[in-house]
N, C-alpha and C. Protein backbone atom coordinates (compact mmCIF):
# COMPACT_ATOMS: atom_id res chain seq x y z
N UNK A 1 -22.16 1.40 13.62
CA UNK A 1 -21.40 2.61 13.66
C UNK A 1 -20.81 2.82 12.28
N UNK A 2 -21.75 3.72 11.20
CA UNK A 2 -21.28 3.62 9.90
C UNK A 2 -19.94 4.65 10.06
N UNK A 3 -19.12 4.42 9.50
CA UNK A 3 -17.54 5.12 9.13
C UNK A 3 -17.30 5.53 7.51
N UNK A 4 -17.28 6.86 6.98
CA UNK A 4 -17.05 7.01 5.78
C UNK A 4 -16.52 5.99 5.04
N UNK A 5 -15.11 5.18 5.61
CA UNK A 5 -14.26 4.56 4.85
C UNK A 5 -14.72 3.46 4.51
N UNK A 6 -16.12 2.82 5.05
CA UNK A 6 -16.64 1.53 5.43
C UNK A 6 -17.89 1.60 4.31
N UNK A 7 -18.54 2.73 4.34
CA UNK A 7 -20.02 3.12 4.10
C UNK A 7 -20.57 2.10 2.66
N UNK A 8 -19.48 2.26 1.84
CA UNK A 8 -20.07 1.64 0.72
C UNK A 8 -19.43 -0.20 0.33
N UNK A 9 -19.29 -0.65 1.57
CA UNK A 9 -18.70 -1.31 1.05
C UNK A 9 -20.09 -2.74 2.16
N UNK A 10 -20.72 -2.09 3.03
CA UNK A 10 -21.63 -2.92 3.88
C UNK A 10 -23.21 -2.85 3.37
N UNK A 11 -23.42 -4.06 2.87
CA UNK A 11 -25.18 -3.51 2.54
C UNK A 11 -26.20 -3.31 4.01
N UNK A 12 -26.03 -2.11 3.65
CA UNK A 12 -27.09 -1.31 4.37
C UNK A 12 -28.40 -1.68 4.31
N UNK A 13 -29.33 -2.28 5.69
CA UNK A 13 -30.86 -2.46 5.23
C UNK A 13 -31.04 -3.92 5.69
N UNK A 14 -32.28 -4.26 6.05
CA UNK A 14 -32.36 -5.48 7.17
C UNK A 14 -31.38 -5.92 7.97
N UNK A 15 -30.57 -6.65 8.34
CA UNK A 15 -30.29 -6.80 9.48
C UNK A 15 -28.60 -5.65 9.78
N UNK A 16 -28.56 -5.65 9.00
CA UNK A 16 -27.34 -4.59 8.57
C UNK A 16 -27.62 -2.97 8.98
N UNK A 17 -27.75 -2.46 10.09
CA UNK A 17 -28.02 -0.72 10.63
C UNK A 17 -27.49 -0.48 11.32
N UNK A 18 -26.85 1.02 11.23
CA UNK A 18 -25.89 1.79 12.04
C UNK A 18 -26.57 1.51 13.07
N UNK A 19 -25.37 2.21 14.14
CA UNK A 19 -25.85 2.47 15.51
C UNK A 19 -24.88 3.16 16.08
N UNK A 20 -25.28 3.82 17.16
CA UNK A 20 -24.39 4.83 18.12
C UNK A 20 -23.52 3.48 18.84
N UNK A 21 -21.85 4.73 18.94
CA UNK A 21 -21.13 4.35 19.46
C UNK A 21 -21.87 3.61 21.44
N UNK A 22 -22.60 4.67 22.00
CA UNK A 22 -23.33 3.99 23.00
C UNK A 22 -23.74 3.18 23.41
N UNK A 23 -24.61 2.69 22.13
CA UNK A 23 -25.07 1.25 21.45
C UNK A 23 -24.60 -0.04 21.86
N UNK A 24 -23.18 0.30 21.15
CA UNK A 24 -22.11 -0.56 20.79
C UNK A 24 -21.80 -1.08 21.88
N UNK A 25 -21.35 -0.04 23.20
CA UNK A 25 -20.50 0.00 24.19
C UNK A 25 -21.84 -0.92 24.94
N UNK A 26 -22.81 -0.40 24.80
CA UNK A 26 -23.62 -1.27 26.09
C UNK A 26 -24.03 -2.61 25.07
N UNK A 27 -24.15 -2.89 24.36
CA UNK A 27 -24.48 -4.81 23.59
C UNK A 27 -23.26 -5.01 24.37
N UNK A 28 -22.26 -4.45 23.70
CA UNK A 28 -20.70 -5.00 24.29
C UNK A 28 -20.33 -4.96 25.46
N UNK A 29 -20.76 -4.55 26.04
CA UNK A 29 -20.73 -4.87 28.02
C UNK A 29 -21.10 -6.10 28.07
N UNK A 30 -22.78 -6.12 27.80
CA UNK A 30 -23.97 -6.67 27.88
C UNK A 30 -23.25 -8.30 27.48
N UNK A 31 -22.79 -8.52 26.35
CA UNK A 31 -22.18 -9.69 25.81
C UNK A 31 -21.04 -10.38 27.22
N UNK A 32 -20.16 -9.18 27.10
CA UNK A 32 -18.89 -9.34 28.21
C UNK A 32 -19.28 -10.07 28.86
N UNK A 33 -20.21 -9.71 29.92
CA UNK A 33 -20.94 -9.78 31.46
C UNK A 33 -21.72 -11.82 31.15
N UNK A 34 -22.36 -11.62 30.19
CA UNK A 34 -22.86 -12.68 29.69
C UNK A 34 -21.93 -14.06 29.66
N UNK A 35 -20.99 -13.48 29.02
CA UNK A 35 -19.94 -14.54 28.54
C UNK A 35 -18.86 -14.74 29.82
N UNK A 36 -18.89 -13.94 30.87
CA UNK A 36 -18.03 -13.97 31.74
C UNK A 36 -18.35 -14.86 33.31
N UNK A 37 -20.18 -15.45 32.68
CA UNK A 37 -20.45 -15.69 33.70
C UNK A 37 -20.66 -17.24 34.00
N UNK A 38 -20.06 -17.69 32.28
CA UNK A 38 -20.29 -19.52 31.86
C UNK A 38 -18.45 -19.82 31.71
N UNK A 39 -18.76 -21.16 31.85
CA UNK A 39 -17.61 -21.60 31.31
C UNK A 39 -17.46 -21.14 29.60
N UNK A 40 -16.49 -21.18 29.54
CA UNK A 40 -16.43 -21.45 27.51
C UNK A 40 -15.36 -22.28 27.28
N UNK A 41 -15.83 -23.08 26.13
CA UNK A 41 -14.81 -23.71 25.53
C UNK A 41 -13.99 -23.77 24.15
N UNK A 42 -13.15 -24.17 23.80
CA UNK A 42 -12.77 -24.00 22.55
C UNK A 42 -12.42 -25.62 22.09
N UNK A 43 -13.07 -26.06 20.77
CA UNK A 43 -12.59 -27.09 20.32
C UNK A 43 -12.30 -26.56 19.03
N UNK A 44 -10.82 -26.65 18.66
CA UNK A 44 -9.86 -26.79 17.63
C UNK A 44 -9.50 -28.15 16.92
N UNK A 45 -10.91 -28.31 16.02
CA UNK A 45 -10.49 -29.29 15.14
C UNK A 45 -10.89 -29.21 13.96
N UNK A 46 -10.42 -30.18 13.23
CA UNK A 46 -10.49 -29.79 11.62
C UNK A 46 -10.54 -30.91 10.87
N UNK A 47 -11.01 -31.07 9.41
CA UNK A 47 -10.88 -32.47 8.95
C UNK A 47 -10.41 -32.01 7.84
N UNK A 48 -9.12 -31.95 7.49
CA UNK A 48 -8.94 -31.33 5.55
C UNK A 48 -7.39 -32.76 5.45
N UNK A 49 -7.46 -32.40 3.87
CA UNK A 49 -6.71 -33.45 3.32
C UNK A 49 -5.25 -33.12 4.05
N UNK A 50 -5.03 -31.88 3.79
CA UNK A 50 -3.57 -30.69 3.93
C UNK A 50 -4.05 -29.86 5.53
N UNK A 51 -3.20 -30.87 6.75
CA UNK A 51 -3.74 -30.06 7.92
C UNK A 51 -2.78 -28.60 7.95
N UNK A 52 -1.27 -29.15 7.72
CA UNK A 52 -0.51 -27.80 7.49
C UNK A 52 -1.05 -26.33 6.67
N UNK A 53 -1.44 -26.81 5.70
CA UNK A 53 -1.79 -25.58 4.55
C UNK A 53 -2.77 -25.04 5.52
N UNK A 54 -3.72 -25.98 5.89
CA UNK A 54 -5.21 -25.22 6.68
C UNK A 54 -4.49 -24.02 7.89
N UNK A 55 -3.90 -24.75 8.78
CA UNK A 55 -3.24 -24.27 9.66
C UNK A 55 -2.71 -22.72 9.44
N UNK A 56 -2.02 -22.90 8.51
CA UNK A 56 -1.30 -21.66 8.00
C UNK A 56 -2.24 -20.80 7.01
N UNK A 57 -3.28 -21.12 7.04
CA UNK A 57 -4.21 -20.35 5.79
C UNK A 57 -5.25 -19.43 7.44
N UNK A 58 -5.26 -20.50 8.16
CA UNK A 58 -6.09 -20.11 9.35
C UNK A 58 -5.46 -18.77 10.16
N UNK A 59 -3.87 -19.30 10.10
CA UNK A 59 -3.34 -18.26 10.51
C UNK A 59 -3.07 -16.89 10.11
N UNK A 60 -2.95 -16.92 8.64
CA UNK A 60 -2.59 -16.10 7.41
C UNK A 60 -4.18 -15.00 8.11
N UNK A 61 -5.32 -15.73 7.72
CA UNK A 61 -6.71 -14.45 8.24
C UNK A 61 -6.45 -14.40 9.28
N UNK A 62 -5.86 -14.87 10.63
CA UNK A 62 -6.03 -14.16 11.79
C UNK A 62 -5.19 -13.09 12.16
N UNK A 63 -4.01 -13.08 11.34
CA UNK A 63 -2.99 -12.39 11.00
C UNK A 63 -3.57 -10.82 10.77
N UNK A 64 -4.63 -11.12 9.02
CA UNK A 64 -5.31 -10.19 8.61
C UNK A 64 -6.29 -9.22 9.70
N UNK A 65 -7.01 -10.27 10.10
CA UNK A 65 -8.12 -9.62 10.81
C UNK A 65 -6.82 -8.97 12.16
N UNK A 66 -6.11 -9.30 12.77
CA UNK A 66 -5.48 -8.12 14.08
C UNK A 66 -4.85 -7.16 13.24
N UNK A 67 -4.44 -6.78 11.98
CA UNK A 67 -3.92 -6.14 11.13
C UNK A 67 -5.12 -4.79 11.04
N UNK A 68 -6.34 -5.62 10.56
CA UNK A 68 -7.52 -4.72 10.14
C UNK A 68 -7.89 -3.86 11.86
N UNK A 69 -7.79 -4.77 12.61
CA UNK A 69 -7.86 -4.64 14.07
C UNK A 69 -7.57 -3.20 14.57
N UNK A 70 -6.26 -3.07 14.16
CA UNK A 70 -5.45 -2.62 15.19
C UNK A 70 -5.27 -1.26 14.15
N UNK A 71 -5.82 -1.00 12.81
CA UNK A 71 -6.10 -0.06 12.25
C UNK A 71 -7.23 0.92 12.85
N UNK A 72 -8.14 0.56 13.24
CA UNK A 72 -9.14 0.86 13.84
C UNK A 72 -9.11 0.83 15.55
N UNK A 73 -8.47 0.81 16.28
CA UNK A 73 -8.38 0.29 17.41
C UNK A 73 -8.15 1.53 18.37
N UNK A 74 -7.80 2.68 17.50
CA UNK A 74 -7.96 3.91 18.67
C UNK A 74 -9.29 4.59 18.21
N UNK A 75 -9.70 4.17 17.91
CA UNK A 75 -11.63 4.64 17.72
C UNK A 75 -12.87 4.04 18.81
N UNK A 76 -11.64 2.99 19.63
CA UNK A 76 -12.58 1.85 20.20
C UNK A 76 -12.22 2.19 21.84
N UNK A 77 -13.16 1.72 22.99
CA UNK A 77 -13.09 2.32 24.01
C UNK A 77 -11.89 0.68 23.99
N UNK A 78 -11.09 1.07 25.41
CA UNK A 78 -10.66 -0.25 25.96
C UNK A 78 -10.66 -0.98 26.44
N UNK A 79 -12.15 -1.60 26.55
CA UNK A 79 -12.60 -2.72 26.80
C UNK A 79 -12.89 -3.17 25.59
N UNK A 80 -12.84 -3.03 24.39
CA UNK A 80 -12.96 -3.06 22.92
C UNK A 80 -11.85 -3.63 22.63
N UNK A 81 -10.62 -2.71 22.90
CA UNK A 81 -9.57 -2.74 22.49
C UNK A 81 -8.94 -4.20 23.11
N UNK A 82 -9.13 -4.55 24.98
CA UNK A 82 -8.68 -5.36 25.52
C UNK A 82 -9.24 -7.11 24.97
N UNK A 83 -10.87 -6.82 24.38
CA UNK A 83 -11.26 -8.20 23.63
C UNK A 83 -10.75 -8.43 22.50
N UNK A 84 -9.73 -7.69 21.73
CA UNK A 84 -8.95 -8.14 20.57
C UNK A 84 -8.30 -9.74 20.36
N UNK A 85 -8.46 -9.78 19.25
CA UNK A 85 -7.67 -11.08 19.34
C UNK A 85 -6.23 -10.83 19.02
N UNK A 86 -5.41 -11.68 19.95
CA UNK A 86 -4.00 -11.57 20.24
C UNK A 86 -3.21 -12.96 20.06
N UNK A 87 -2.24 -12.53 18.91
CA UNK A 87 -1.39 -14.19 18.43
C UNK A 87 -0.16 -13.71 18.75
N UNK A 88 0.42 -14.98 18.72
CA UNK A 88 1.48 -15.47 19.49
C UNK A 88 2.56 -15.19 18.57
């Protein structure tokens, strides 16, 4: 779903192509439905010298990315909106 504000900043061309909002909405069901039908797990681990710094550097982009998120987030249907990632 190319967006003026976006256009020049994504290389366009092999695996990289627009697509209709439609598109979007049905992969993104399609994924939902998929993922809703296994367990999932999350393992949170890490091996660095500085676990604090990591921690807080980890947090610092997740920070970013619901920032970038939530800029964009009335463009998105809400089931879009409801898979956001959400910190504490």
């Amino acid at each position: 779903m190319g967006e003026p504000e976006s256009e020049e900043g994504v290389r366009w061309g092999g695996r990289n192509v627009s697509t209709s909002p439609e598109v979007f909405e049905h992969l993104f069901e399609k994924v939902r439905t998929h993922l809703s039908e296994r367990d999932l797990y999350v393992f949170d681990s890490f091996v660095v010298a500085d676990a604090d710094a990591y921690g807080a550097k980890a947090r610092e982009l997740a920070a970013l990315f619901q920032s970038d998120f939530s800029q964009c987030e009335d463009m998105v249907s809400p089931k879009v909106r409801a898979a956001g990632l959400k910190l504490d």
